[in-house]
C-alpha atoms as a PDB file:
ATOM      1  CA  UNK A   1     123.801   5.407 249.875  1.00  0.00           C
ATOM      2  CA  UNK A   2     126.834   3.030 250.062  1.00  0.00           C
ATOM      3  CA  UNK A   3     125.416   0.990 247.448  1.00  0.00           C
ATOM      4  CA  UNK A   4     125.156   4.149 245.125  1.00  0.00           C
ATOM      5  CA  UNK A   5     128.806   5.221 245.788  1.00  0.00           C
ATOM      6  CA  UNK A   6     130.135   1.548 245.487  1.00  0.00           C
ATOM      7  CA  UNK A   7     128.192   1.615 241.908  1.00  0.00           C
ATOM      8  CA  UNK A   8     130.201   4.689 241.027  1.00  0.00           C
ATOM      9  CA  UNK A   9     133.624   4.843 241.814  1.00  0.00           C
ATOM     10  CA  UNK A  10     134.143   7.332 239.401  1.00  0.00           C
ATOM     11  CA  UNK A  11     132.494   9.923 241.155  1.00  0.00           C
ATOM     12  CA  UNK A  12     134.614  12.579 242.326  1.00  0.00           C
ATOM     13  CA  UNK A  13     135.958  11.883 245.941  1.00  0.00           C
ATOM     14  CA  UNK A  14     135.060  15.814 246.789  1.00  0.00           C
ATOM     15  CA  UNK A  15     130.872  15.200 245.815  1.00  0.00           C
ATOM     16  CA  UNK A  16     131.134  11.608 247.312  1.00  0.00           C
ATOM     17  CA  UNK A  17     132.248  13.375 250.496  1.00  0.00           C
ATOM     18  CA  UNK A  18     129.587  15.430 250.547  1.00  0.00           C
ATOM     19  CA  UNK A  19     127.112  13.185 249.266  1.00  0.00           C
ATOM     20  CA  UNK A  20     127.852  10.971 252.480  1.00  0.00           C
ATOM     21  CA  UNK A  21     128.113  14.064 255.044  1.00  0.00           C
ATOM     22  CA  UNK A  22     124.723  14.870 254.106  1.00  0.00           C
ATOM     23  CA  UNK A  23     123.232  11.543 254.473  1.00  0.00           C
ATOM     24  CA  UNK A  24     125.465   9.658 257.108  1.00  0.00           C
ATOM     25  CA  UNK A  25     126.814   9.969 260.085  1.00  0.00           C
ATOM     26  CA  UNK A  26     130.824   9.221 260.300  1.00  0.00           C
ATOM     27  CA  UNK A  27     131.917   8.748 263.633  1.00  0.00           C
ATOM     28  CA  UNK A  28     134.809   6.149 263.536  1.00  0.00           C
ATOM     29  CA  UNK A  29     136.774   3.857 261.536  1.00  0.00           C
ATOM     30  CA  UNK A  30     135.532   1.458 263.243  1.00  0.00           C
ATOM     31  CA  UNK A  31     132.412   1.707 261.920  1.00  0.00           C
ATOM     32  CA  UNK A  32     134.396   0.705 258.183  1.00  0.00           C
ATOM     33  CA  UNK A  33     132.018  -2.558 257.234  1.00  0.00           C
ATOM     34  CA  UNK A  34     129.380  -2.516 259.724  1.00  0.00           C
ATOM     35  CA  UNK A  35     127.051  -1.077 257.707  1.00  0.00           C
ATOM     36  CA  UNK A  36     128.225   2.010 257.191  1.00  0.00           C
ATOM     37  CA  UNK A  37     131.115   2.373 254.677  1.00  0.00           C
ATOM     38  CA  UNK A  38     134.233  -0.034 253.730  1.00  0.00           C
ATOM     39  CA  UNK A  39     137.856   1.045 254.931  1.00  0.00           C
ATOM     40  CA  UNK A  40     138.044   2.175 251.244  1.00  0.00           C
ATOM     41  CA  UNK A  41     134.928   4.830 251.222  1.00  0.00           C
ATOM     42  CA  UNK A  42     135.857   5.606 255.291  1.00  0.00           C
ATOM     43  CA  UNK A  43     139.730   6.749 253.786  1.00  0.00           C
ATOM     44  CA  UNK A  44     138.056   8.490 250.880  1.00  0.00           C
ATOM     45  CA  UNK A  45     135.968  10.788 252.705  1.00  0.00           C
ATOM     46  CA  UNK A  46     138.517  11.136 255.219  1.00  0.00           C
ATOM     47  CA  UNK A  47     140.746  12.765 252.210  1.00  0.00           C
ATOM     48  CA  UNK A  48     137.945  14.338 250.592  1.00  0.00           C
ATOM     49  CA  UNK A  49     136.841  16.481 254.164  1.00  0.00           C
ATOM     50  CA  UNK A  50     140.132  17.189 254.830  1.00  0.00           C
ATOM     51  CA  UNK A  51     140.542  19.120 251.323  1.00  0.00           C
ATOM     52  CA  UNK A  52     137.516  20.851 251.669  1.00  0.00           C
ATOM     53  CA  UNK A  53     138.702  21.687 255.338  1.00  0.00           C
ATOM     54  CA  UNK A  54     141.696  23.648 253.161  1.00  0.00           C
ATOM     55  CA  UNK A  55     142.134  27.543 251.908  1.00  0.00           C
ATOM     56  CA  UNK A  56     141.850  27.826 248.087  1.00  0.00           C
ATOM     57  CA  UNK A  57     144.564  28.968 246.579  1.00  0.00           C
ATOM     58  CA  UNK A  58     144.270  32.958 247.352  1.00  0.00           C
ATOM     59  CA  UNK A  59     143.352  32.369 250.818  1.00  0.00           C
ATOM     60  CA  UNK A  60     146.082  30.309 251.799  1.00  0.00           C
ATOM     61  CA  UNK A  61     148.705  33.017 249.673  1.00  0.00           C
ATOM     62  CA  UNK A  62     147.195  36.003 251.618  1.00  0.00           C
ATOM     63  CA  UNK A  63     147.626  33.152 255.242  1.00  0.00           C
ATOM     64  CA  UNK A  64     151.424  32.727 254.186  1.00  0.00           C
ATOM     65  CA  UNK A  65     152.049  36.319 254.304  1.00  0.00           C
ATOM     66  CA  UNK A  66     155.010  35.719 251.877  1.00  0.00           C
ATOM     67  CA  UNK A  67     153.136  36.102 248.596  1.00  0.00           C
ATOM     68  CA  UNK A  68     151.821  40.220 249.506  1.00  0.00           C
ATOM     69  CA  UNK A  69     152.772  41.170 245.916  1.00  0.00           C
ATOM     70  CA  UNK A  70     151.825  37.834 244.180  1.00  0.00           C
ATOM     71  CA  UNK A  71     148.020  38.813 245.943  1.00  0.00           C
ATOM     72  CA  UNK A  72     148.255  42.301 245.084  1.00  0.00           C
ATOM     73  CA  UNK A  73     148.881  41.642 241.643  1.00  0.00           C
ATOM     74  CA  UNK A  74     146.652  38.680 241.152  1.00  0.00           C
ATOM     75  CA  UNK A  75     143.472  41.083 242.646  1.00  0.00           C
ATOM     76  CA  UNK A  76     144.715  44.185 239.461  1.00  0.00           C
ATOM     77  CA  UNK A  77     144.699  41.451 237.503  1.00  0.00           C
ATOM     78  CA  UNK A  78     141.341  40.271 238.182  1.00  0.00           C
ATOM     79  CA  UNK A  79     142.204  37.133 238.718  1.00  0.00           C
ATOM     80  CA  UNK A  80     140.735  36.354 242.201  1.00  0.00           C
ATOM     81  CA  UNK A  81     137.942  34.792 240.965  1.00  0.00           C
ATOM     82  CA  UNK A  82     139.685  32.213 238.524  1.00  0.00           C
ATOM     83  CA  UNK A  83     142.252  30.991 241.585  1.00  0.00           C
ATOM     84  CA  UNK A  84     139.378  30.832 244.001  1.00  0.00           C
ATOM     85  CA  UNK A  85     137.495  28.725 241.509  1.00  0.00           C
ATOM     86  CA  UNK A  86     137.347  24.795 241.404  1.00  0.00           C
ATOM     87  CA  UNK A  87     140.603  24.356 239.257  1.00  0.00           C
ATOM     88  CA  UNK A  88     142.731  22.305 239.884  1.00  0.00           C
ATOM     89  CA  UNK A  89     145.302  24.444 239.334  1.00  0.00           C
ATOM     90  CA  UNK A  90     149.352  24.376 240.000  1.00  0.00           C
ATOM     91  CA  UNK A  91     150.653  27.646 240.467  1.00  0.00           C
ATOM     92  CA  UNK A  92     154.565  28.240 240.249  1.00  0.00           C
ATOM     93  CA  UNK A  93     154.190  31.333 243.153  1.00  0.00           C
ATOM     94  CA  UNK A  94     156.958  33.854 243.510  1.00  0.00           C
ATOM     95  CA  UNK A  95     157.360  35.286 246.943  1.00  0.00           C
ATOM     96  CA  UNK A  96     157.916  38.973 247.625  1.00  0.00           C
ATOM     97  CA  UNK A  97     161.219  39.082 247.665  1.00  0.00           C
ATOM     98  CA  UNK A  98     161.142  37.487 244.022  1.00  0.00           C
ATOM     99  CA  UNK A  99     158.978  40.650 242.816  1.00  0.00           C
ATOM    100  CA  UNK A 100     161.589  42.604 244.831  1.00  0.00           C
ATOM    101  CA  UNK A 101     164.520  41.315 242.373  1.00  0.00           C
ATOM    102  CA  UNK A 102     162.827  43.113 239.402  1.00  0.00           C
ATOM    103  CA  UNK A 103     164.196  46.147 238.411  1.00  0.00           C
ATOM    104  CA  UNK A 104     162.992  49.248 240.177  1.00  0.00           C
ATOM    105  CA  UNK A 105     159.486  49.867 238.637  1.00  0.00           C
ATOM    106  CA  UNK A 106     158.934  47.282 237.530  1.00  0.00           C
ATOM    107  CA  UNK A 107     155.981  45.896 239.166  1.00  0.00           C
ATOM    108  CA  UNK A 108     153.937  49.332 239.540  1.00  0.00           C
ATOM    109  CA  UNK A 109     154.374  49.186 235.768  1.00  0.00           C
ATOM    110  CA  UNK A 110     152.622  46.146 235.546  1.00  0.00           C
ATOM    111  CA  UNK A 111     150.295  47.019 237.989  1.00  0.00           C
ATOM    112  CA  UNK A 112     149.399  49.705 235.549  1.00  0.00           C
ATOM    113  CA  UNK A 113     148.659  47.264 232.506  1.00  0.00           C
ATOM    114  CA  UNK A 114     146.620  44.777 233.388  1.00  0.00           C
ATOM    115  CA  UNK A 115     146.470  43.042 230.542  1.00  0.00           C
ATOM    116  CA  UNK A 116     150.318  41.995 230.420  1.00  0.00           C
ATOM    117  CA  UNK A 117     150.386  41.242 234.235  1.00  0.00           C
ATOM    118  CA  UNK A 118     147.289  38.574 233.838  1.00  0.00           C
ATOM    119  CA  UNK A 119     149.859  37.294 231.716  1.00  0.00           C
ATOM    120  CA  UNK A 120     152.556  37.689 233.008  1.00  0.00           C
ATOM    121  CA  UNK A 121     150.777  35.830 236.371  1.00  0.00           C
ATOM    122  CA  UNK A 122     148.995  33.254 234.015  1.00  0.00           C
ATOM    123  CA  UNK A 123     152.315  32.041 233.076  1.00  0.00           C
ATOM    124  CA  UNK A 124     153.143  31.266 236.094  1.00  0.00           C
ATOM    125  CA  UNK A 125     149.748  28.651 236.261  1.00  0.00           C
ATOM    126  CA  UNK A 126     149.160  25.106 234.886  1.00  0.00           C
ATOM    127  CA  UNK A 127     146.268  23.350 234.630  1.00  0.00           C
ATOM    128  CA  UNK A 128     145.765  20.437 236.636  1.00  0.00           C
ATOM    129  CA  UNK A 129     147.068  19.392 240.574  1.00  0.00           C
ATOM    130  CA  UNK A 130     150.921  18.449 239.860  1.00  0.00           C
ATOM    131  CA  UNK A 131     152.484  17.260 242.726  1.00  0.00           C
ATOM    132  CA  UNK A 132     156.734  17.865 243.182  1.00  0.00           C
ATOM    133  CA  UNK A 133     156.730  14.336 241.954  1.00  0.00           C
ATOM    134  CA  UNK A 134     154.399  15.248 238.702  1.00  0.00           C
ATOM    135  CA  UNK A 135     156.950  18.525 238.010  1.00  0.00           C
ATOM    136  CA  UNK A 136     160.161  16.905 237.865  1.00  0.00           C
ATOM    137  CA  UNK A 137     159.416  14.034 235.004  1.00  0.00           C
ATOM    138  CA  UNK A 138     158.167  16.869 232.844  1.00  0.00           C
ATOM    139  CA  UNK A 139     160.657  18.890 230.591  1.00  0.00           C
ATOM    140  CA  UNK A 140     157.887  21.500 230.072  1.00  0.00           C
ATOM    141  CA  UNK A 141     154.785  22.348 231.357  1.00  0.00           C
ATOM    142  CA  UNK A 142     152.263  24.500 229.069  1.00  0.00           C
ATOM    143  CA  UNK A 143     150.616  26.574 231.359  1.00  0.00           C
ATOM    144  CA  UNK A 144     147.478  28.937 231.464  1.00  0.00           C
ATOM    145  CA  UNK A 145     148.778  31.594 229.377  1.00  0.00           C
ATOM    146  CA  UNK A 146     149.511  29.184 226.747  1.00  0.00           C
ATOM    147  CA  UNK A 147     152.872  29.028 226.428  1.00  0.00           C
ATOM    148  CA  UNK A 148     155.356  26.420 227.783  1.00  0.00           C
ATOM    149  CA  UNK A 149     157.490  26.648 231.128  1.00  0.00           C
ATOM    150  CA  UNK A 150     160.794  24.776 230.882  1.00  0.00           C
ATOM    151  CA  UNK A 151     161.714  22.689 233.918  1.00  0.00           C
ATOM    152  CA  UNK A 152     164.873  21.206 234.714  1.00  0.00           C
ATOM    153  CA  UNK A 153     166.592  19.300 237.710  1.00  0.00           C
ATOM    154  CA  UNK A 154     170.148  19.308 239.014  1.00  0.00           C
ATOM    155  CA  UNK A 155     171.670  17.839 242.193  1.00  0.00           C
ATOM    156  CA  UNK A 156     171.060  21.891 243.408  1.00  0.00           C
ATOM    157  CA  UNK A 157     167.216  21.366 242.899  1.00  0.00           C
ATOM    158  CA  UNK A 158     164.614  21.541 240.554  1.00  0.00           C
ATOM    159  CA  UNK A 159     163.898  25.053 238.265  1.00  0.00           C
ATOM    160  CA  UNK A 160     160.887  26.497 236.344  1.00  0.00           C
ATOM    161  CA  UNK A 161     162.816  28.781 233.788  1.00  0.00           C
ATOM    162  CA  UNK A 162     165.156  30.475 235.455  1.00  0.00           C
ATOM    163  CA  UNK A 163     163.597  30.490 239.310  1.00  0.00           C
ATOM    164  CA  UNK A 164     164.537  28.109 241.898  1.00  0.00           C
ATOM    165  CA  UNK A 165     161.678  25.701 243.189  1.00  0.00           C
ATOM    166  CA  UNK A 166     162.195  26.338 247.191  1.00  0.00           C
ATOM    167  CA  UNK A 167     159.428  24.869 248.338  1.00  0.00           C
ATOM    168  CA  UNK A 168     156.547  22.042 246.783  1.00  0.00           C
ATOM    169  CA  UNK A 169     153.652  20.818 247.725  1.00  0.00           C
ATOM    170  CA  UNK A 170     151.646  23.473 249.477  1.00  0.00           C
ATOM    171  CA  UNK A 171     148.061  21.831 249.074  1.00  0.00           C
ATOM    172  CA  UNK A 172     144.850  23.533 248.561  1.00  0.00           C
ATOM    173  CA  UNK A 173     141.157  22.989 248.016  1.00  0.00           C
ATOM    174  CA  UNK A 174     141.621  23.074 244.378  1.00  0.00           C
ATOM    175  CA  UNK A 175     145.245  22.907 243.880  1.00  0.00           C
ATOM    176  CA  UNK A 176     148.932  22.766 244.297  1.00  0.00           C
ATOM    177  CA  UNK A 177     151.021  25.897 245.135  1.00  0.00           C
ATOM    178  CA  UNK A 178     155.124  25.649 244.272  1.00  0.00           C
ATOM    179  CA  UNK A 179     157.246  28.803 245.711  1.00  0.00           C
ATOM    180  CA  UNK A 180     160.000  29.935 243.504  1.00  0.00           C
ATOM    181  CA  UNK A 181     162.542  32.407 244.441  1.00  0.00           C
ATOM    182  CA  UNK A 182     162.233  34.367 241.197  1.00  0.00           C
ATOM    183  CA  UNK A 183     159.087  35.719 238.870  1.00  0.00           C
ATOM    184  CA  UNK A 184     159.196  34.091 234.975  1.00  0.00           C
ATOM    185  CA  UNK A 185     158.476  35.806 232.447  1.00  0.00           C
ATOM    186  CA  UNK A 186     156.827  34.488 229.388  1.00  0.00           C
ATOM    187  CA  UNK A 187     159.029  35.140 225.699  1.00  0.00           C
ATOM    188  CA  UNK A 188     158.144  38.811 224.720  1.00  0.00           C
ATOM    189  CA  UNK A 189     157.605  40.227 228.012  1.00  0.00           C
END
């Protein structure tokens, strides 16, 4: 098993893990290059069992209890399914008092169409895991709708169109989660 994984480093740390939690027994780090797995594989799996041990991305929105609208909208949307998936995805999430700065019917509109709120939320999604770090050397981001969020940084903070980043790197099982203080809309919206 350890000389399979050592033959493949470019297997993905997540089947790796599981590859080795099903066929051996990790007790300690102490057991790193005794015939069970180098510091290197030991640290791996370490990092690969702790992300599994995480919420997806839905789960850990509903756990926050800060994102009741972003959830609400995300199930009339349909798009449970997607954020639950494997990803990676980032998601730039607006909190509920971000859905409460729209005007006054605002979101039971867009409850009522689904097909602009999925895009409307799918703006607010990029593909990939993009740490804090990843965000601010970008000017733009294209995201799962297809069109491009601007970002910018000041001595303030860094923005995603017009919203505030508040707070990074919320990780997941199979991504990143941003909270911004306001909900971007995508030109034409």
């Amino acid at each position: 098993m350890t000389q399979l994984i050592k033959q493949n480093r470019t297997m993905s740390m997540t089947a790796a893990a599981a590859l080795l939690v099903s066929a051996t027994v990790i007790t300690s780090p102490a057991q790193a290059g005794k015939g069970y797995l180098s510091e290197y594989e030991y640290g791996a799996t370490k990092t690969a069992s702790k992300m599994m041990d995480k919420d997806d991305i839905v789960d850990t929105a509903v756990k926050a209890g800060s994102f009741n609208t972003l959830v609400t909208a995300v199930k009339a949307a349909g798009l449970v399914e997607v954020l639950k998936g494997d990803g990676p995805f980032t998601v730039f999430a607006p909190t509920d008092a971000a859905f409460a700065k729209l005007p006054a019917g605002t979101v039971e509109a867009l409850l009522a169409d689904k097909a602009k709120l999925a895009q409307i939320l799918t703006y607010h999604v990029v593909p990939g895991r993009l740490e804090a770090k990843d965000v601010v050397n970008k000017d733009r981001l294209k995201t799962v709708q297809g069109s491009n969020l601007s970002i910018s940084t000041s001595p303030k903070g860094a923005m995603v169109d017009a919203a505030n980043i508040v707070q990074t790197d919320i990780v997941t099982k199979n991504g990143i989660i941003h909270v911004i203080d306001t909900v971007v809309l995508p030109s034409g919206s």
